[in-house]
Protein backbone atom coordinates (compact mmCIF):
# COMPACT_ATOMS: atom_id res chain seq x y z
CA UNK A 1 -1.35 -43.78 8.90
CA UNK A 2 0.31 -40.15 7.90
CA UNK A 3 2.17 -38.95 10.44
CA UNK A 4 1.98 -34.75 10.10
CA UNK A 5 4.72 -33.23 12.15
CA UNK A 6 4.74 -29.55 11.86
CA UNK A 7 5.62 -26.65 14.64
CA UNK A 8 4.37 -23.37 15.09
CA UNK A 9 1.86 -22.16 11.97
CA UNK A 10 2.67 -24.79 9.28
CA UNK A 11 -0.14 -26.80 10.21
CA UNK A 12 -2.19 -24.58 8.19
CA UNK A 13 -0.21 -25.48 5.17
CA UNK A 14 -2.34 -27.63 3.61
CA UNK A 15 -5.80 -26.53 4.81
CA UNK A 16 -4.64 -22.81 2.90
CA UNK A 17 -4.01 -24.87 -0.42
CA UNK A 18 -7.35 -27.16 0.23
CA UNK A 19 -8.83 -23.76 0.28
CA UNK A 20 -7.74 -21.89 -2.63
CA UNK A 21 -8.10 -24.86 -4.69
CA UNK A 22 -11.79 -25.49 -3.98
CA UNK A 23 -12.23 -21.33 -4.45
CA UNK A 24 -10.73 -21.71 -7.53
CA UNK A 25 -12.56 -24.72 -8.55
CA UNK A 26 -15.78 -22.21 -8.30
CA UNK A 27 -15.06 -20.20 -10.30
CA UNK A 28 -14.61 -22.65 -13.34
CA UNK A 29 -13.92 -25.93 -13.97
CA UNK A 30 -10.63 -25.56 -16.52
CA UNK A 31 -8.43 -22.88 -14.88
CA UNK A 32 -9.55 -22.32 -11.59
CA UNK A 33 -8.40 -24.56 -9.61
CA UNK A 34 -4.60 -23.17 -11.27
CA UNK A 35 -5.35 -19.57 -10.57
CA UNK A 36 -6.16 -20.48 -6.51
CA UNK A 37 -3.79 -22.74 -6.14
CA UNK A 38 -1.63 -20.17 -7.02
CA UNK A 39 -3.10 -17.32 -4.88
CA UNK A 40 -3.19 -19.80 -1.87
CA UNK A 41 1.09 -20.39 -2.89
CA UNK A 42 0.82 -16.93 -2.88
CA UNK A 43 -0.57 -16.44 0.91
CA UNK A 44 2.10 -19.20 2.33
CA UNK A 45 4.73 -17.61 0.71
CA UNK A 46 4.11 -13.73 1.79
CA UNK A 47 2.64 -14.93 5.25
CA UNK A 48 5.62 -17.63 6.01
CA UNK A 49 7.84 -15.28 5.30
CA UNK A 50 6.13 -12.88 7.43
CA UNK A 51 6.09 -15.21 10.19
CA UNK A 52 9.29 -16.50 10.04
CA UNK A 53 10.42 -12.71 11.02
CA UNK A 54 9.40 -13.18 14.53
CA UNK A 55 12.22 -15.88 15.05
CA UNK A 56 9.93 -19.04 15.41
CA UNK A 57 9.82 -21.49 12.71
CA UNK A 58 7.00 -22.64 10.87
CA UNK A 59 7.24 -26.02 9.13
CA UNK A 60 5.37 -28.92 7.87
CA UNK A 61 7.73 -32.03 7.71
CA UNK A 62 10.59 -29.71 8.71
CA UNK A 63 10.03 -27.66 5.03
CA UNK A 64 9.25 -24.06 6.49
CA UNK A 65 5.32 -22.35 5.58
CA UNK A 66 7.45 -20.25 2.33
CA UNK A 67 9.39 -23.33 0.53
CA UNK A 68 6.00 -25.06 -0.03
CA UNK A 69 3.89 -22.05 -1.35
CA UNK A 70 7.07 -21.46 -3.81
CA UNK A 71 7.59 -25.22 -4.63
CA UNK A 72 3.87 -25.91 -5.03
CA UNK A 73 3.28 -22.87 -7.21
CA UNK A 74 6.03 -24.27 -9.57
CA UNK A 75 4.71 -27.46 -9.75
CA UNK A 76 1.43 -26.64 -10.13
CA UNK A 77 2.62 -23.98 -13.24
CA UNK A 78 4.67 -26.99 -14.42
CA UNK A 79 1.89 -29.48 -14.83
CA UNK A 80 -0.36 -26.86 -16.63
CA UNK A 81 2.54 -26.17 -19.20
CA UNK A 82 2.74 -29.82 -19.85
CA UNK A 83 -0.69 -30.73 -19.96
CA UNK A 84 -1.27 -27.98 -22.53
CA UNK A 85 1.91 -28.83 -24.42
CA UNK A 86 1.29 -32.32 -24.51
CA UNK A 87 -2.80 -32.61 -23.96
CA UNK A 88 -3.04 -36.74 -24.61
């Protein structure tokens, strides 16, 4: 059982993500799940730190709504890089 522990607006971490990737995946099969993945790391990261201006936190598993748009688009930039680099 996952246990999600979040407070104010981070719930909507992952459901954001879920989004953009499946947006992206429309639009083709090779790069567009990268390109909305991105634009959804894109959303967290503007609108966390938007949020976060109002003085309430909001976290999933105590990493605020910003840190995992940044950290996600990195990764997900990282593994691209590497699967072109090094394709088998």
């Amino acid at each position: 059982m996952i246990i999600i522990a979040w407070s104010g607006l981070g719930l909507l971490t992952f459901p954001i993500l879920v989004i953009g990737i499946v947006i992206g995946s429309l639009m083709g099969p090779n790069w567009g799940p990268l390109i909305g993945g991105s634009a959804a790391c894109l959303v967290l990261w503007f609108w966390g730190r938007n949020l976060n201006r109002y003085g309430r936190d909001h976290t999933m598993w105590a990493v605020p709504m910003h840190w995992w748009g940044a950290s996600l688009l990195v990764f997900g930039w990282a593994t691209a890089l590497f699967a072109v680099l090094y394709p088998d």
